[in-house]
PDB file of N, CA and C in Angstrom:
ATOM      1  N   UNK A   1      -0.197   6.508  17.428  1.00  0.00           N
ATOM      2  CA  UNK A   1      -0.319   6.008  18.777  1.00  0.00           C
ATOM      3  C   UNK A   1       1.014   6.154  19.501  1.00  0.00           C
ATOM      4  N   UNK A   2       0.857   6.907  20.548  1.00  0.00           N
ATOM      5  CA  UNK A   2       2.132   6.770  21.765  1.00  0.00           C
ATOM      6  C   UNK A   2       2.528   5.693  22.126  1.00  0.00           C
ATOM      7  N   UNK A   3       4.053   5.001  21.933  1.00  0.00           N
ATOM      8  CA  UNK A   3       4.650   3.850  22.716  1.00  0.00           C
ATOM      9  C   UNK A   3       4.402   4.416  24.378  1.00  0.00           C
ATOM     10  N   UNK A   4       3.749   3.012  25.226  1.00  0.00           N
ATOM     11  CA  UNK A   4       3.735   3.734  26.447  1.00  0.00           C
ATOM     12  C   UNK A   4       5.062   3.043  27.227  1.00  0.00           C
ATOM     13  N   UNK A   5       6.213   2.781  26.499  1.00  0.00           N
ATOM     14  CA  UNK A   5       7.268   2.318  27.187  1.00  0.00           C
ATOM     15  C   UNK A   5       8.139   3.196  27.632  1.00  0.00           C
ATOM     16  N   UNK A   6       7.968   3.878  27.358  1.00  0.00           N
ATOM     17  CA  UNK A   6       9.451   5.552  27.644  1.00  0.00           C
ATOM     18  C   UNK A   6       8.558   6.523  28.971  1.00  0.00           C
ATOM     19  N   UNK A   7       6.849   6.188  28.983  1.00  0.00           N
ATOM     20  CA  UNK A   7       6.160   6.638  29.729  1.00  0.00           C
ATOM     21  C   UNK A   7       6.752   6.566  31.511  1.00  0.00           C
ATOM     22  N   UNK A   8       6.213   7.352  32.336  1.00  0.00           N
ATOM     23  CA  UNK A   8       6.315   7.533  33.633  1.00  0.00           C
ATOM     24  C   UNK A   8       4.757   7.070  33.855  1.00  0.00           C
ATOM     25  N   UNK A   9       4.706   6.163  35.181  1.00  0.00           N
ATOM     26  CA  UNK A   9       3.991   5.408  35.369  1.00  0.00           C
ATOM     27  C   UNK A   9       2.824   6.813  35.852  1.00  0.00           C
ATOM     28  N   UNK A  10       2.937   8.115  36.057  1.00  0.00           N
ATOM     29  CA  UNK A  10       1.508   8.666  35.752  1.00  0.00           C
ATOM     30  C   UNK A  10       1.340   9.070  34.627  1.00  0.00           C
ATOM     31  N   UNK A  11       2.071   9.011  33.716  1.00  0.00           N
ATOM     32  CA  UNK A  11       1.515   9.474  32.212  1.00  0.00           C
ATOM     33  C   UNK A  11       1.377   8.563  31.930  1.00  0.00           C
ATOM     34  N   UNK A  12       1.579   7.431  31.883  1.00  0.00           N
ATOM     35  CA  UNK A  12       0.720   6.007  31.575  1.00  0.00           C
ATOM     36  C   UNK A  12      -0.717   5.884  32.238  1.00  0.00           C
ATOM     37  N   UNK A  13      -0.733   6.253  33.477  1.00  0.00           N
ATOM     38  CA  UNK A  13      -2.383   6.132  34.094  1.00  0.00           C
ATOM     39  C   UNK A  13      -3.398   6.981  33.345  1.00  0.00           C
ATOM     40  N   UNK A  14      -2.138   8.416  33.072  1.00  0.00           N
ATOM     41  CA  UNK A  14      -3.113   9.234  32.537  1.00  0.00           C
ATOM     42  C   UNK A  14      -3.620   9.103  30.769  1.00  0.00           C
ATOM     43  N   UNK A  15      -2.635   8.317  30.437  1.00  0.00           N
ATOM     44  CA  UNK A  15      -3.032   7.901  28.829  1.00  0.00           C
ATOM     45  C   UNK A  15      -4.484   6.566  28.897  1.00  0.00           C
ATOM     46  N   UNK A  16      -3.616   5.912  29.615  1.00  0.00           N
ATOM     47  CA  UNK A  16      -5.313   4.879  29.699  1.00  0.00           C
ATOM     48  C   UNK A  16      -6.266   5.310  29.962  1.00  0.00           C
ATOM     49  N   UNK A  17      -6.578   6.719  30.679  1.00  0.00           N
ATOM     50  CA  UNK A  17      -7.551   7.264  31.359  1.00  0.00           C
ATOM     51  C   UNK A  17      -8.350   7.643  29.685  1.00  0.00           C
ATOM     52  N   UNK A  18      -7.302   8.770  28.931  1.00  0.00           N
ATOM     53  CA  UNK A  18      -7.818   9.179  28.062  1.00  0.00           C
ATOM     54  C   UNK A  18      -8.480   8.300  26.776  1.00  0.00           C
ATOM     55  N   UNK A  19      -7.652   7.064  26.889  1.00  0.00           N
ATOM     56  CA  UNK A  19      -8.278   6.408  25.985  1.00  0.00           C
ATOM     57  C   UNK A  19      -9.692   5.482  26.739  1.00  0.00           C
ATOM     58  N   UNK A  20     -10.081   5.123  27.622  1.00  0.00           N
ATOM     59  CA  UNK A  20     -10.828   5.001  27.777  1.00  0.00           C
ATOM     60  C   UNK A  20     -12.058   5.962  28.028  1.00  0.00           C
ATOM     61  N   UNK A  21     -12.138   7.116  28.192  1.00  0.00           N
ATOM     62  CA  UNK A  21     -12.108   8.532  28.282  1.00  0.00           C
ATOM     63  C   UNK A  21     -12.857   8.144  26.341  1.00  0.00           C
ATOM     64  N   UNK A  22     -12.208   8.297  25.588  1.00  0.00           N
ATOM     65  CA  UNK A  22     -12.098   8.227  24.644  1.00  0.00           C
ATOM     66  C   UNK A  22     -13.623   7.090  23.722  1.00  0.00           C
ATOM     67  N   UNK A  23     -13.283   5.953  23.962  1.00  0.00           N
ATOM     68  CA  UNK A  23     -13.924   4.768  23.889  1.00  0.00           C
ATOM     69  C   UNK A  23     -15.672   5.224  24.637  1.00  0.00           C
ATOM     70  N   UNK A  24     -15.509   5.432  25.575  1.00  0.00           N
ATOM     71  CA  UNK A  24     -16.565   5.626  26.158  1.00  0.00           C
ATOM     72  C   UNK A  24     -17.271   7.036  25.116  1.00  0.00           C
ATOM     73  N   UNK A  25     -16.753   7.977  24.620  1.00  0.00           N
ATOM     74  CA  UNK A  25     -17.496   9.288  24.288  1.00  0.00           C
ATOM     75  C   UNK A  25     -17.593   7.908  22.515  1.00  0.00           C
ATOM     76  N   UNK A  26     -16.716   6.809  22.243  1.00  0.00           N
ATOM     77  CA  UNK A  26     -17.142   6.835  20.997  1.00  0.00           C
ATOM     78  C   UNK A  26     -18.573   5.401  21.248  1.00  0.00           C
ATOM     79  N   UNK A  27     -18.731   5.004  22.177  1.00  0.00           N
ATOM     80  CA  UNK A  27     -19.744   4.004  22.212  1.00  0.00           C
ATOM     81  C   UNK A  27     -21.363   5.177  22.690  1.00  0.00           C
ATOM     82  N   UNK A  28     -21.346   6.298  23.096  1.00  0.00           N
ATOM     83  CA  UNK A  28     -22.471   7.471  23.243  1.00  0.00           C
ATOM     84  C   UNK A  28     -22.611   6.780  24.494  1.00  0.00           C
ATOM     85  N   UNK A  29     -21.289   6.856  25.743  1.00  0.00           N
ATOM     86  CA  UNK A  29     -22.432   6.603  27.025  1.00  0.00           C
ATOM     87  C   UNK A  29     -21.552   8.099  27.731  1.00  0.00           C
ATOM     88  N   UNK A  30     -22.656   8.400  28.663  1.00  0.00           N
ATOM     89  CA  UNK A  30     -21.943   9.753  29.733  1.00  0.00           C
ATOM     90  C   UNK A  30     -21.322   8.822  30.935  1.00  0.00           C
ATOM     91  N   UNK A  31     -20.572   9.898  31.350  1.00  0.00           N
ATOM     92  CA  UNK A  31     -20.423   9.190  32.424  1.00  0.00           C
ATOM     93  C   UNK A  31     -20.602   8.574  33.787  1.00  0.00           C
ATOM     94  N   UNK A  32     -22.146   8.991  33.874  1.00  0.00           N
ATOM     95  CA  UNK A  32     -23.316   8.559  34.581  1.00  0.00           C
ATOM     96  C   UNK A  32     -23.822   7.231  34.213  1.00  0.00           C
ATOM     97  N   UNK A  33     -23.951   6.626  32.717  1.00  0.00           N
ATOM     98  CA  UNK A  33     -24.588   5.754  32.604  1.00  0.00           C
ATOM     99  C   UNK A  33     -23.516   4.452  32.415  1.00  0.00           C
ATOM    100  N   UNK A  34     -22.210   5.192  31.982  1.00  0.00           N
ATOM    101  CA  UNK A  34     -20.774   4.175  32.175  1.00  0.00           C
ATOM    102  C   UNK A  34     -21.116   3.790  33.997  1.00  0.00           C
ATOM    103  N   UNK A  35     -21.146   4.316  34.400  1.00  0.00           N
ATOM    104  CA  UNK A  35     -20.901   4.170  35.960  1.00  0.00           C
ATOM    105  C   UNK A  35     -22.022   3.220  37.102  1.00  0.00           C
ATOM    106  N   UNK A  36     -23.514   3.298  36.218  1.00  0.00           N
ATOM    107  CA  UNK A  36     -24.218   2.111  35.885  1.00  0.00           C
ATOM    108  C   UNK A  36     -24.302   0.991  35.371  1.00  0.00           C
ATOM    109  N   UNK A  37     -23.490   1.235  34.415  1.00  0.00           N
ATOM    110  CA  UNK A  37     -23.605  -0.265  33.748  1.00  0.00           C
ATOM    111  C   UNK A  37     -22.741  -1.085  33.989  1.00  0.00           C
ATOM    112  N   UNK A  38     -21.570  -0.220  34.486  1.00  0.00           N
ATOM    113  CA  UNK A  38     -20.243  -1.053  35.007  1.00  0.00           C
ATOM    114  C   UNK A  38     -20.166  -1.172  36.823  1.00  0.00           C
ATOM    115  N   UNK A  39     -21.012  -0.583  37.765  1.00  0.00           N
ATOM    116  CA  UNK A  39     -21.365  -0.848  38.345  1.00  0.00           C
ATOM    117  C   UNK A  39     -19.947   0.156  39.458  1.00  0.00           C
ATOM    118  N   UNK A  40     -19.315   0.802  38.840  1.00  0.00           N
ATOM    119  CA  UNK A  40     -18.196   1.731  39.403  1.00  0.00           C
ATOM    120  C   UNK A  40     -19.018   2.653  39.812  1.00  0.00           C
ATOM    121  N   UNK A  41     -18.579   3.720  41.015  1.00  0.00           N
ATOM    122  CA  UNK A  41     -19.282   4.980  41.171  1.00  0.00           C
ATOM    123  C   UNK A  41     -19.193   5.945  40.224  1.00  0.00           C
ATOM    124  N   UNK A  42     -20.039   6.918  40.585  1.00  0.00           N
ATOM    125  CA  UNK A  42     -19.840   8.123  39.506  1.00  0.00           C
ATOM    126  C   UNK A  42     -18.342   8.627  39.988  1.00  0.00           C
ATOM    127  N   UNK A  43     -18.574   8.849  41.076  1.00  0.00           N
ATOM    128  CA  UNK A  43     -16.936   9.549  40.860  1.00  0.00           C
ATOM    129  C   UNK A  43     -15.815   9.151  41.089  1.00  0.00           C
ATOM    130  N   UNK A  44     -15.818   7.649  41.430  1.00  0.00           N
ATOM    131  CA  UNK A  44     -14.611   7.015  40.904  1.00  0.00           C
ATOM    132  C   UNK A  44     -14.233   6.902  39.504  1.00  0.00           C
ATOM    133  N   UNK A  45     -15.350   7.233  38.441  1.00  0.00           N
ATOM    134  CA  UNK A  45     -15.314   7.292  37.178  1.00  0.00           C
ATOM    135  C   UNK A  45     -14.510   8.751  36.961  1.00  0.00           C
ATOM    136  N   UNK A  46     -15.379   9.607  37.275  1.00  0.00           N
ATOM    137  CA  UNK A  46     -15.139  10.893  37.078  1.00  0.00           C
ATOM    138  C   UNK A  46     -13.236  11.293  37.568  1.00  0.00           C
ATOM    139  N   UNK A  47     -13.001  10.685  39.030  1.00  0.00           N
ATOM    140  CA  UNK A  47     -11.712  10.622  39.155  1.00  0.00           C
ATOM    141  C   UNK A  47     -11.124  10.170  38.550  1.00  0.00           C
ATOM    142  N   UNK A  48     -11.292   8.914  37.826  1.00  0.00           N
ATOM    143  CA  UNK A  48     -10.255   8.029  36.735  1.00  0.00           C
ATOM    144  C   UNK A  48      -9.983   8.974  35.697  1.00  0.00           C
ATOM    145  N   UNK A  49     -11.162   9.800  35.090  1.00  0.00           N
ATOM    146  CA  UNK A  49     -10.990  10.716  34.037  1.00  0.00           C
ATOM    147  C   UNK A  49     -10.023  11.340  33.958  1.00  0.00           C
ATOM    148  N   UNK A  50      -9.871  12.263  35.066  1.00  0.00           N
ATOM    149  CA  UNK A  50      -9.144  13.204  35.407  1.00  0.00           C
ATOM    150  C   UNK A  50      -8.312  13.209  35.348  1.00  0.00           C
ATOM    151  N   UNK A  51      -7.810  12.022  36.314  1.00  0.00           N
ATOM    152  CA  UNK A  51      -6.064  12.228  36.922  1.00  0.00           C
ATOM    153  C   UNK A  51      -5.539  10.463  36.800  1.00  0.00           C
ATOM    154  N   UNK A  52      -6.524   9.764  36.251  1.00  0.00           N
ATOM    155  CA  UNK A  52      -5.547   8.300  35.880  1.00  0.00           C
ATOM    156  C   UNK A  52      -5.684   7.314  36.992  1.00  0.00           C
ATOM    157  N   UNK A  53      -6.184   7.609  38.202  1.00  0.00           N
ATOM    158  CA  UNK A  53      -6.533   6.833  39.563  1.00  0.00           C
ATOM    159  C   UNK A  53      -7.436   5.540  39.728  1.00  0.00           C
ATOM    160  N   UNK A  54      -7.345   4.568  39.502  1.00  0.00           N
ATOM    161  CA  UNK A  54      -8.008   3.773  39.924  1.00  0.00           C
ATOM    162  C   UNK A  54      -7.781   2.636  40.271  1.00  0.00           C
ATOM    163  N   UNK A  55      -8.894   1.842  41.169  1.00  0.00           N
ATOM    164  CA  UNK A  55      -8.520   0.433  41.203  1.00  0.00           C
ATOM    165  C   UNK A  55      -8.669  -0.733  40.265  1.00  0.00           C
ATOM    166  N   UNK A  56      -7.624  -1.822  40.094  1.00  0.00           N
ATOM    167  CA  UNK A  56      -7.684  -2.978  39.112  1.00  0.00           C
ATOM    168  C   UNK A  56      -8.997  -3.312  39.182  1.00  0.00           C
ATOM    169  N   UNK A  57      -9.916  -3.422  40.368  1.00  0.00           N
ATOM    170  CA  UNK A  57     -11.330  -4.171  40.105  1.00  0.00           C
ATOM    171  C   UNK A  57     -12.057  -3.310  38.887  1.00  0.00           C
ATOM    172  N   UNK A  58     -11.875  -2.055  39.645  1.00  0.00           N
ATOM    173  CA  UNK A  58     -13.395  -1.048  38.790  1.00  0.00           C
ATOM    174  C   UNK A  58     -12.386  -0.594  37.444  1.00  0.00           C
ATOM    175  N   UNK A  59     -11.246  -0.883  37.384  1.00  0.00           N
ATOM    176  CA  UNK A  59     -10.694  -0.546  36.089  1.00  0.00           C
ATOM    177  C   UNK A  59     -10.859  -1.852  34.791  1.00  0.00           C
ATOM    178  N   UNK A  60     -11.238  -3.092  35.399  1.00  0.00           N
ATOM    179  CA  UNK A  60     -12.032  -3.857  34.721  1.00  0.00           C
ATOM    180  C   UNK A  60     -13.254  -4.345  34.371  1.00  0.00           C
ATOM    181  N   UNK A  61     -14.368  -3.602  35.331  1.00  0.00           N
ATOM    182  CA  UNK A  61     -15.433  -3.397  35.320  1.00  0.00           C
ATOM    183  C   UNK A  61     -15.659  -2.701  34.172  1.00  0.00           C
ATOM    184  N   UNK A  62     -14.999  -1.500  33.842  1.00  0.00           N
ATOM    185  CA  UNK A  62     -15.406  -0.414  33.022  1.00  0.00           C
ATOM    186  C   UNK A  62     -14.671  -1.323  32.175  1.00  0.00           C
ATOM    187  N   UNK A  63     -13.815  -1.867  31.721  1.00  0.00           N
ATOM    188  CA  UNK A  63     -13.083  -2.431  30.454  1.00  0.00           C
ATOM    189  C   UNK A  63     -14.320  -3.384  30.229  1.00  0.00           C
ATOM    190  N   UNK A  64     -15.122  -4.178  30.585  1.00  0.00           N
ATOM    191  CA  UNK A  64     -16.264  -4.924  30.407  1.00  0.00           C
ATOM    192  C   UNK A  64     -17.235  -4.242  29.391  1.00  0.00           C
ATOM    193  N   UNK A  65     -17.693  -3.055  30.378  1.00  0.00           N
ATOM    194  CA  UNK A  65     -18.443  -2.338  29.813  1.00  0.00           C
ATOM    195  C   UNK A  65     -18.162  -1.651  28.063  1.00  0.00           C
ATOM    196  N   UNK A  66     -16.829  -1.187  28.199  1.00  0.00           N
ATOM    197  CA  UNK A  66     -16.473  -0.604  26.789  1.00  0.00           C
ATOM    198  C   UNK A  66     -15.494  -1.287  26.096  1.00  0.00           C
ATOM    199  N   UNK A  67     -15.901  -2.936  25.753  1.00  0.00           N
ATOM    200  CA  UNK A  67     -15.574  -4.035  25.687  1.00  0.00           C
ATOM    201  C   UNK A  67     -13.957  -4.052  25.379  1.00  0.00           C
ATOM    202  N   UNK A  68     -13.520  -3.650  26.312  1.00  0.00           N
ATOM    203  CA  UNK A  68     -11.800  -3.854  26.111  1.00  0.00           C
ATOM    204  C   UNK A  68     -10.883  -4.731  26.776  1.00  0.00           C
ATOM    205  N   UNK A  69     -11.801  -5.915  27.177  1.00  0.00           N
ATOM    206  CA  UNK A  69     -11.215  -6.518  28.059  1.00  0.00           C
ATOM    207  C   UNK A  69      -9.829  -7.778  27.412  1.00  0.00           C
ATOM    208  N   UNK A  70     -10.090  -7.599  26.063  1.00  0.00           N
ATOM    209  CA  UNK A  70      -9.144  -8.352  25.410  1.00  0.00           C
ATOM    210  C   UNK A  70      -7.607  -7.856  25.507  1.00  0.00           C
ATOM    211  N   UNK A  71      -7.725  -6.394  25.545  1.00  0.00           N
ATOM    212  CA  UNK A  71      -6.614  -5.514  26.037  1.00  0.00           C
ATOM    213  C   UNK A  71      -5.819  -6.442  27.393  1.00  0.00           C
ATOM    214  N   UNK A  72      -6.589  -6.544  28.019  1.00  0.00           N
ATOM    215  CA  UNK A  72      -6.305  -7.175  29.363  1.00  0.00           C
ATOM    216  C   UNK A  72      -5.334  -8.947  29.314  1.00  0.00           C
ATOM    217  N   UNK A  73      -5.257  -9.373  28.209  1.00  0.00           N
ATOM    218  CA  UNK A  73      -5.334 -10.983  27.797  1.00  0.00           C
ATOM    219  C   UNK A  73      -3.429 -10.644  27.579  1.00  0.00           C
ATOM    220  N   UNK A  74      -3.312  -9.592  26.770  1.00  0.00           N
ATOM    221  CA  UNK A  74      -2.082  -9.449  26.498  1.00  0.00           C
ATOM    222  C   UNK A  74      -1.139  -9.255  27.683  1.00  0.00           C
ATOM    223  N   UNK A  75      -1.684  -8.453  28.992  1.00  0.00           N
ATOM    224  CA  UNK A  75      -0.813  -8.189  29.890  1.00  0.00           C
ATOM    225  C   UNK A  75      -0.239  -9.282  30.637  1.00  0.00           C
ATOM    226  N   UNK A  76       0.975  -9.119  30.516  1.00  0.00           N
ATOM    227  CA  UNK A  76       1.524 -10.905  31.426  1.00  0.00           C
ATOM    228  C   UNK A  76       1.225 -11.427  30.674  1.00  0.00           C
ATOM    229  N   UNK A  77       1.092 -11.574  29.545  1.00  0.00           N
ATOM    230  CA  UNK A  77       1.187 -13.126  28.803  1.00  0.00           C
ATOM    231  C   UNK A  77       2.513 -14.042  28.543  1.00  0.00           C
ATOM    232  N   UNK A  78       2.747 -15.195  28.337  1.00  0.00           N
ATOM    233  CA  UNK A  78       3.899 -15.901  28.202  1.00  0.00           C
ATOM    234  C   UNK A  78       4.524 -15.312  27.166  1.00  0.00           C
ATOM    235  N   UNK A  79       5.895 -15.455  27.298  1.00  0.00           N
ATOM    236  CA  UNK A  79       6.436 -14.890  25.593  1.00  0.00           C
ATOM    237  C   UNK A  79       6.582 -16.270  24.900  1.00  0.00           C
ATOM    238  N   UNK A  80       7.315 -15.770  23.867  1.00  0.00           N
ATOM    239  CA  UNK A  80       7.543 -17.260  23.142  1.00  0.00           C
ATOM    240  C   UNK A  80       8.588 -18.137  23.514  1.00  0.00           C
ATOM    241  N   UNK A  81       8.185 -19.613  23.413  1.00  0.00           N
ATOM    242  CA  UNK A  81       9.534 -20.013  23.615  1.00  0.00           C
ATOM    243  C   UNK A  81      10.560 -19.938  22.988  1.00  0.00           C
ATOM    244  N   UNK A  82      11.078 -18.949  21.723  1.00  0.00           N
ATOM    245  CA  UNK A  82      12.266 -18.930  21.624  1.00  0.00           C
ATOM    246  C   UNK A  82      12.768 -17.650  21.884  1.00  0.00           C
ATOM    247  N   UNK A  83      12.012 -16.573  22.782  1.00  0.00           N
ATOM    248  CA  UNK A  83      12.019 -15.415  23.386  1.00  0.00           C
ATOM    249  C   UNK A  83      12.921 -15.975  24.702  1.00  0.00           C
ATOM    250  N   UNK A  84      12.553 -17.119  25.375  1.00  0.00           N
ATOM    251  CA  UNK A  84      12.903 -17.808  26.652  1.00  0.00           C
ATOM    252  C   UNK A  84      14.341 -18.604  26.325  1.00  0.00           C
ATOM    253  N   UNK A  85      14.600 -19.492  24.926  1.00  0.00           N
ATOM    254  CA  UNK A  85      15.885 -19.494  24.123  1.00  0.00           C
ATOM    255  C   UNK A  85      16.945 -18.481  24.315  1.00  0.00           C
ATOM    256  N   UNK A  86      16.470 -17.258  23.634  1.00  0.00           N
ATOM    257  CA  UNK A  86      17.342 -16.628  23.181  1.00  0.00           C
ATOM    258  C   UNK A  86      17.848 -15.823  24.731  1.00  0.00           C
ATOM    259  N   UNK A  87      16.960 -15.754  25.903  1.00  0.00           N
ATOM    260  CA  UNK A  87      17.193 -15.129  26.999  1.00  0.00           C
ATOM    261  C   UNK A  87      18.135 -16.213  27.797  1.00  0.00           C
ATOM    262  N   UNK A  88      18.223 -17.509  27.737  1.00  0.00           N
ATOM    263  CA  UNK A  88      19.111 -18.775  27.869  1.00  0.00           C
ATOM    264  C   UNK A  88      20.329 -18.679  27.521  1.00  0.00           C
ATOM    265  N   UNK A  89      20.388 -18.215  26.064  1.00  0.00           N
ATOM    266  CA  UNK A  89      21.729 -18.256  25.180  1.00  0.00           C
ATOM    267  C   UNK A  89      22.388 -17.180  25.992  1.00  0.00           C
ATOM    268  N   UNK A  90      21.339 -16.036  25.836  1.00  0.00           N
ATOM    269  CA  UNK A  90      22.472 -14.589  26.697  1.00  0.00           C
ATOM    270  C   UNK A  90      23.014 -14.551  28.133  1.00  0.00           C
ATOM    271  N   UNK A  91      22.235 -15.369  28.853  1.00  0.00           N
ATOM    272  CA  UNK A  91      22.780 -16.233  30.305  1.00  0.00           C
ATOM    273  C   UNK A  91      24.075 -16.773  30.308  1.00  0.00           C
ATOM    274  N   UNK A  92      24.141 -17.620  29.128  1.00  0.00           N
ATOM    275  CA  UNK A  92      25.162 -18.581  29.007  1.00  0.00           C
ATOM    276  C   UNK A  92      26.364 -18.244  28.463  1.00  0.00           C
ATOM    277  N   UNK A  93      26.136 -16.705  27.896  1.00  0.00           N
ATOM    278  CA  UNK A  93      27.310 -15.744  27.101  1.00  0.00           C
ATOM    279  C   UNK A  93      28.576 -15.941  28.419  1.00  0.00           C
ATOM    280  N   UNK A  94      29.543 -15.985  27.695  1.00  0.00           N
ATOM    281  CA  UNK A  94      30.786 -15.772  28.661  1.00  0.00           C
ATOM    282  C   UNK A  94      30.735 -14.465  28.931  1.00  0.00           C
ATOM    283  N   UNK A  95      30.783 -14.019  30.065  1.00  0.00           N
ATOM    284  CA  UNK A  95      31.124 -12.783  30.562  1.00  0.00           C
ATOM    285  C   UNK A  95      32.914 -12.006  30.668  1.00  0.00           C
ATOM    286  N   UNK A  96      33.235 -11.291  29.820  1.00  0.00           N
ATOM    287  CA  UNK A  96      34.329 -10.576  29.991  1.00  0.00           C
ATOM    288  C   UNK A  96      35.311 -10.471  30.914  1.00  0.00           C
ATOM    289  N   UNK A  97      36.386 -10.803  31.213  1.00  0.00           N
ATOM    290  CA  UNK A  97      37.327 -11.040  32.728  1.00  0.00           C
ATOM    291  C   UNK A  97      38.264  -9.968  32.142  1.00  0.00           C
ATOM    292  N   UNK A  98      38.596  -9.406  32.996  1.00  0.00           N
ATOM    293  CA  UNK A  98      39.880  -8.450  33.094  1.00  0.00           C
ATOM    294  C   UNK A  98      40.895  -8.949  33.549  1.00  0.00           C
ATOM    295  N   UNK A  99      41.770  -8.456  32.212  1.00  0.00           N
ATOM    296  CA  UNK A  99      43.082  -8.993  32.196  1.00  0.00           C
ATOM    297  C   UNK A  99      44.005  -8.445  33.267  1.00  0.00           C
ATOM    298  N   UNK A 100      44.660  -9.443  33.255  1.00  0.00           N
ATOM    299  CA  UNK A 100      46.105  -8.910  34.455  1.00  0.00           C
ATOM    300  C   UNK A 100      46.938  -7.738  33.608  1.00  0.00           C
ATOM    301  N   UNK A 101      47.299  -6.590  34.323  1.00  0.00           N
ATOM    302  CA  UNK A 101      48.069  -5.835  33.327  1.00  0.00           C
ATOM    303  C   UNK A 101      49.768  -6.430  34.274  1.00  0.00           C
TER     304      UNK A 101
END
């Protein structure tokens, strides 16, 4: 699996595309009947395919449909609190002063 952190925000659209792209050919729906059941157009589907384009609504519509919406739970989630600690401690680091020569 590709880290999508080093990604450019269209090769990231275009990786989600493929994996959902993906998901969908492994649950046996086309993309006519994805586009029914999730209630997206056909060719807002068909565009997402392609080139990575879409909107947050119909990009969770279809995550419904090809049940990935748990994917979704992780984004923005709180970190831990000692993630929020340790980002405290590095706040509180003395910062370096330059000496008088």
């Amino acid at each position: 699996m590709i880290s999508i952190n080093f990604l450019s925000t269209q090769e990231m659209q275009k990786k989600i595309a493929e994996q959902a792209r993906a998901k969908r050919l492994n649950l046996n729906l086309s993309q006519q009947s994805l586009a029914q059941r999730s209630g997206v157009s056909y060719g807002a589907l068909k565009k997402f395919e392609k080139t990575g384009e879409i909107s947050l609504k119909s990009l969770l519509k279809l995550s419904i449909v090809l049940k990935a919406t748990n994917d979704f739970n992780a984004l923005f989630a709180p970190e831990s609190p000692e993630a929020a600690l340790s980002l405290d401690a590095l706040m509180k680091q003395d910062t370096r002063k330059r000496g008088r020569t």
